[in-house]
Protein backbone atom coordinates (compact mmCIF):
# COMPACT_ATOMS: atom_id res chain seq x y z
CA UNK A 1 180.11 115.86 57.72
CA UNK A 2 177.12 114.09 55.41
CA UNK A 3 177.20 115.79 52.00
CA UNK A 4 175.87 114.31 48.58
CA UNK A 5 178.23 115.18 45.58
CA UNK A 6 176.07 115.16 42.21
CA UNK A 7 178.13 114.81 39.19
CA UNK A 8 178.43 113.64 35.57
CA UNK A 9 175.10 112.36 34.00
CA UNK A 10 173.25 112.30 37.40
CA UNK A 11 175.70 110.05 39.50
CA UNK A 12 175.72 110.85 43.15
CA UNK A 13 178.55 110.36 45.94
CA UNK A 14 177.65 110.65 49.51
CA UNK A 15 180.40 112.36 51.40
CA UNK A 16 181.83 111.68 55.21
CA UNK A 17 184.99 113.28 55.21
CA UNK A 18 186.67 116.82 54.68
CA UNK A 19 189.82 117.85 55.33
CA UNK A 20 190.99 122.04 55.73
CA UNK A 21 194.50 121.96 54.16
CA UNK A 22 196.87 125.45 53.08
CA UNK A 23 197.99 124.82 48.94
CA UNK A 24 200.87 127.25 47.52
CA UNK A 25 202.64 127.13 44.37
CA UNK A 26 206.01 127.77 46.77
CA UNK A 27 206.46 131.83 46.00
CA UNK A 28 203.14 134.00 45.60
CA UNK A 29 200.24 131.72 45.61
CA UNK A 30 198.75 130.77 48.43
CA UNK A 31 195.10 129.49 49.96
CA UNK A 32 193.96 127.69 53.18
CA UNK A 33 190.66 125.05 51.41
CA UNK A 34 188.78 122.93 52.57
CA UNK A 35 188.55 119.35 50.72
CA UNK A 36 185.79 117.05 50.54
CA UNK A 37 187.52 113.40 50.73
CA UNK A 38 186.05 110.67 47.92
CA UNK A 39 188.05 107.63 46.57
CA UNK A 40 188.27 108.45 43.22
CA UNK A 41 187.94 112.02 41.49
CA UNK A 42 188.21 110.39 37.70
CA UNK A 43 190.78 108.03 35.56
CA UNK A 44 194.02 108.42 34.80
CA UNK A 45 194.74 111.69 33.06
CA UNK A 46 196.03 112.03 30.53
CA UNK A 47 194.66 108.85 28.69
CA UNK A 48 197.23 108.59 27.67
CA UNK A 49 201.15 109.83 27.28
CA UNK A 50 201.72 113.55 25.75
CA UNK A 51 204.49 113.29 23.26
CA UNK A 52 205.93 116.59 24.35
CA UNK A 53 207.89 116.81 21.21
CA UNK A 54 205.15 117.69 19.21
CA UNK A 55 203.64 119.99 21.49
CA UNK A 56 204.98 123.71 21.82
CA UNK A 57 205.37 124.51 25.38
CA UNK A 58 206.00 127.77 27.48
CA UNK A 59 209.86 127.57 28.47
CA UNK A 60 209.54 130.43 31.01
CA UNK A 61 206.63 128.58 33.64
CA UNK A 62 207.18 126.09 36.06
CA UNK A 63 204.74 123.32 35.88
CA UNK A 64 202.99 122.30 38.90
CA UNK A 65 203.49 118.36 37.83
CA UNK A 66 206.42 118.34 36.01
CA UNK A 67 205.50 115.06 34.45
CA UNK A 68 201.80 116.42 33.65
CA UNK A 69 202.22 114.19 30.06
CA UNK A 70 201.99 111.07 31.92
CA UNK A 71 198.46 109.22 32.72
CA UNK A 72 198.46 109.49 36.54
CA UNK A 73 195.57 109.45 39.09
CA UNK A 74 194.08 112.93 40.17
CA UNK A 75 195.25 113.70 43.57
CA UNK A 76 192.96 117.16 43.81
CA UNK A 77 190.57 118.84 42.30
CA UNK A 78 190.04 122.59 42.36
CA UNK A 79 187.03 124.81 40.80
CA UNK A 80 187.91 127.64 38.58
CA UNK A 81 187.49 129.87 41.54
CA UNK A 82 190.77 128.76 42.81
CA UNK A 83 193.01 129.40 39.82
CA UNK A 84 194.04 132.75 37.85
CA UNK A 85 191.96 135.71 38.34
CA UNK A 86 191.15 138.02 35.07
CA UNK A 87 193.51 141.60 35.01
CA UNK A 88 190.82 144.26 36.87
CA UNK A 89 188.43 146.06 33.99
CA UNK A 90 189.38 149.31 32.79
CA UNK A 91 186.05 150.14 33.07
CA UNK A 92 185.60 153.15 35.79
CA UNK A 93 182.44 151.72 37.06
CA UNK A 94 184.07 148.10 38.25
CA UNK A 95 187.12 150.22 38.97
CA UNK A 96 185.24 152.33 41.53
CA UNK A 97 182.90 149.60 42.60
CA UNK A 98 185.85 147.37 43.61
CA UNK A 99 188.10 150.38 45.70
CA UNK A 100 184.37 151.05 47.32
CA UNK A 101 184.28 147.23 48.05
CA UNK A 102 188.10 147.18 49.63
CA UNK A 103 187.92 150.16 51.45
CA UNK A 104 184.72 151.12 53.10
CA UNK A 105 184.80 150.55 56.91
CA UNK A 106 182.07 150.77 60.25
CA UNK A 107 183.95 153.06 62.73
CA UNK A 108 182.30 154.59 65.68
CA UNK A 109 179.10 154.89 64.50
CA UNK A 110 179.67 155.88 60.81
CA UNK A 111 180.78 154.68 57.51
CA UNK A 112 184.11 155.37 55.99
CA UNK A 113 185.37 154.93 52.39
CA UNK A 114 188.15 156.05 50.91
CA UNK A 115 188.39 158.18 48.57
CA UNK A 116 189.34 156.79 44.69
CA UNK A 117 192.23 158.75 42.87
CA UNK A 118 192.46 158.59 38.84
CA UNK A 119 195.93 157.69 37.99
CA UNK A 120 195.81 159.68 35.13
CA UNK A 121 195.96 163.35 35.80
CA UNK A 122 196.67 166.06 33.51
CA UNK A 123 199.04 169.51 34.40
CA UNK A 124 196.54 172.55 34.73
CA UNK A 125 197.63 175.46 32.49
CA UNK A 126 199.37 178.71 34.99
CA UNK A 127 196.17 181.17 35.14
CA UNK A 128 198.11 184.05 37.38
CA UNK A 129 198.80 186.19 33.92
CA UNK A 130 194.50 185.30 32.91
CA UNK A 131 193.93 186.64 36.70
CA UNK A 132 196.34 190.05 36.71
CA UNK A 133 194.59 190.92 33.47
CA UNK A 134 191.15 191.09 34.97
């Protein structure tokens, strides 16, 4: 491997090692990455030590570093694309785009997509008695 890492204010790194490791959060998250090996991502972070007393906190999420309030080296670095992904638009056009995107298939010589259901359906009104009087 021979890549060149360009970061803050212009500063390049060349790169000679990777590393493919799997990353989980130990219940639903879970990734196989590939890492790009430097010696040092950044400083210590925090600066320095969170007083956590004066800072209101979620009681119902399990941190991955537990002691996140205390300067410590950065062991990895992940891009945005990694983390939380936004709740799916409402809008009907992403909506359809995506199912289109998940479902269509090659077999035997053709294409194949499923076809996309609205969730929201509404009871047709009993036309027999409109039909008998006709």
């Amino acid at each position: 491997m021979n890549s060149t890492i360009v970061g803050l204010n212009g500063a390049c790194i060349s790169v000679r090692k990777g590393i493919s490791a799997e990353i989980s959060n130990g219940s639903s998250f879970k990734r196989k990455l590939n890492f790009l090996i430097v010696p040092k991502i950044t400083g210590c972070v925090p600066t320095q030590p969170l007083d956590l007393t004066k800072i209101k906190l979620p009681q119902n999420i399990r941190y991955a570093d537990a002691e996140f309030n205390i300067p410590k080296r950065i062991d990895i670095l992940l891009g945005e694309a990694i983390g939380i992904k936004a709740e799916s638009s409402c809008d009907p056009d992403d909506q359809a785009m995506q199912h289109f995107k998940s479902s269509v298939r090659f077999n035997s010589g053709r294409y194949e997509v499923g076809f996309h259901w609205k969730g929201h359906t509404q009871e047709l009104n009993d036309n027999f008695s409109v039909a008998e009087n006709v």
